[in-house]
C-alpha atoms as a PDB file:
ATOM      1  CA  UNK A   1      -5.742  -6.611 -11.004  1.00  0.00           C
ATOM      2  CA  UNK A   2      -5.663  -9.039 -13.653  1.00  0.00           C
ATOM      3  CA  UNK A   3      -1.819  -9.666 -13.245  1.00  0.00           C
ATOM      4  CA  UNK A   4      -2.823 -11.138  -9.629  1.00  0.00           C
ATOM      5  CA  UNK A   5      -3.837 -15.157  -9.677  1.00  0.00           C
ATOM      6  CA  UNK A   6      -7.118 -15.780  -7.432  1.00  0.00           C
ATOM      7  CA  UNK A   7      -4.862 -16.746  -4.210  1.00  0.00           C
ATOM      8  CA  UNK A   8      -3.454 -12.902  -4.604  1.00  0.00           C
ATOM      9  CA  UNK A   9      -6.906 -11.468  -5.495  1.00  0.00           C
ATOM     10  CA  UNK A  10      -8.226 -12.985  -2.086  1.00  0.00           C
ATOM     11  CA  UNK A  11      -5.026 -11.461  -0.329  1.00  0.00           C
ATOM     12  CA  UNK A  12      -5.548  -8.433  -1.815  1.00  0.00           C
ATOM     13  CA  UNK A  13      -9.183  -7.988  -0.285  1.00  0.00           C
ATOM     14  CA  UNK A  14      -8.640  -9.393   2.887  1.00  0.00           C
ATOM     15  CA  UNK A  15      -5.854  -6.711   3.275  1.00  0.00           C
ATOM     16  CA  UNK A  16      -8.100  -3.900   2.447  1.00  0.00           C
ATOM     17  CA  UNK A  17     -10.844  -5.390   4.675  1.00  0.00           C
ATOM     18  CA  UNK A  18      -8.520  -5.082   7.388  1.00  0.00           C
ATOM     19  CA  UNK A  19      -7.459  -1.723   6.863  1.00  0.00           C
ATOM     20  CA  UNK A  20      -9.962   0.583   5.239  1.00  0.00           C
ATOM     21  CA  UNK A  21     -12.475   0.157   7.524  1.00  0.00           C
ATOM     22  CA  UNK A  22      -9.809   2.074  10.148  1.00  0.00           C
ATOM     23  CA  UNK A  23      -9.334   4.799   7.421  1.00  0.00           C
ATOM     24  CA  UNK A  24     -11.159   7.979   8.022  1.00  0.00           C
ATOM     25  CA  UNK A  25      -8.600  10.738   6.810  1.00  0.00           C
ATOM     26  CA  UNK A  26      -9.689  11.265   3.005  1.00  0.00           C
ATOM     27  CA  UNK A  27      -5.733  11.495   2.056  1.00  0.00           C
ATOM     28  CA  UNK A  28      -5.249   8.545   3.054  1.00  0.00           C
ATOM     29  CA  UNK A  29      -7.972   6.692   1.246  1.00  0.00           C
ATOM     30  CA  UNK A  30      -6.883   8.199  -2.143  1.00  0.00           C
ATOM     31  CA  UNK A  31      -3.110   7.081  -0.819  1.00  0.00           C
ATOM     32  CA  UNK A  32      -4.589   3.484  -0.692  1.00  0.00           C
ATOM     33  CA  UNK A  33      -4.957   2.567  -4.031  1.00  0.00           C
ATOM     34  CA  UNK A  34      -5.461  -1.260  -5.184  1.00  0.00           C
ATOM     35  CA  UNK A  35      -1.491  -0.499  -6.414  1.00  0.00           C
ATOM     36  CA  UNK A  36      -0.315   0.635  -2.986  1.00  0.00           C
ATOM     37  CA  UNK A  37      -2.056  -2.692  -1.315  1.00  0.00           C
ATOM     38  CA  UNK A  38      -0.542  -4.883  -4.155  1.00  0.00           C
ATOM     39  CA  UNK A  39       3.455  -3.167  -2.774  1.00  0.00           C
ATOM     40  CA  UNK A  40       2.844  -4.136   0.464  1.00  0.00           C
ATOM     41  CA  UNK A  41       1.587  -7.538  -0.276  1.00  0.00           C
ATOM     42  CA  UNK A  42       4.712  -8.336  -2.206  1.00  0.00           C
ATOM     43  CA  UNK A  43       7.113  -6.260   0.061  1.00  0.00           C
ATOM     44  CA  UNK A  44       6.154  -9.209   2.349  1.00  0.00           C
ATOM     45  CA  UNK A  45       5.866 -11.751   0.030  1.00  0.00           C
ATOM     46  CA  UNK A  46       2.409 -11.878   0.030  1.00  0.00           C
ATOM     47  CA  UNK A  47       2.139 -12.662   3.751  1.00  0.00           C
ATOM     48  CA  UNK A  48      -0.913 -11.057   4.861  1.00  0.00           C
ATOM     49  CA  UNK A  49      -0.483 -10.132   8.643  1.00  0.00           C
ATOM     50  CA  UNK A  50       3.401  -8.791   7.845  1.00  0.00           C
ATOM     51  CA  UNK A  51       1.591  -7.200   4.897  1.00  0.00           C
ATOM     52  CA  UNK A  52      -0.907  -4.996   7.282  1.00  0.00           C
ATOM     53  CA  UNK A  53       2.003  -4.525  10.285  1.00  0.00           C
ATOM     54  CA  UNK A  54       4.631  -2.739   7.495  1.00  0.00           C
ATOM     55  CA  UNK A  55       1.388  -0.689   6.131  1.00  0.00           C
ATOM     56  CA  UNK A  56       0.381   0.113   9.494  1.00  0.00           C
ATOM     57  CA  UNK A  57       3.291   1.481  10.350  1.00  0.00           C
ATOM     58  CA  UNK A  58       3.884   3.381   7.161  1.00  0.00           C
ATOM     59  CA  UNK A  59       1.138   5.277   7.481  1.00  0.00           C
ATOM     60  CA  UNK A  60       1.555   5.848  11.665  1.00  0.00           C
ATOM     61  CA  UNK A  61       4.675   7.515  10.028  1.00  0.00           C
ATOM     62  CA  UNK A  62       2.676   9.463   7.382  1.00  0.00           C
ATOM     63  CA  UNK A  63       0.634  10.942  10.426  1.00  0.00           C
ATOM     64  CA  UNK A  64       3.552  11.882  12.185  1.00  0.00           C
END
């Protein structure tokens, strides 16, 4: 995490505030590393709601 400045730290754990606390499935914890957060986050150019929509519905799709 050292690579991220404080703005993208902060992103970082507000995104996993959001979503780990919805988590139960032990897969999918171990899937949601600090690295898969940190793809997201810049998949959406560090946006944080467009950030938790895209991993939302990734892992909706992992369920399937």
């Amino acid at each position: 995490m050292d690579d991220l400045n404080s703005f993208q730290q902060s992103l970082l754990q507000q995104l996993k505030d959001l979503v780990l606390p919805d988590i139960s499935c032990e897969e999918e914890k171990a899937w949601l590393t600090d690295a898969c957060f940190r793809r997201y986050l810049r998949a959406r150019d560090w946006h944080l709601q467009d950030s938790q929509k895209m991993l939302r519905a990734t892992l909706a799709w992992r369920r399937e």
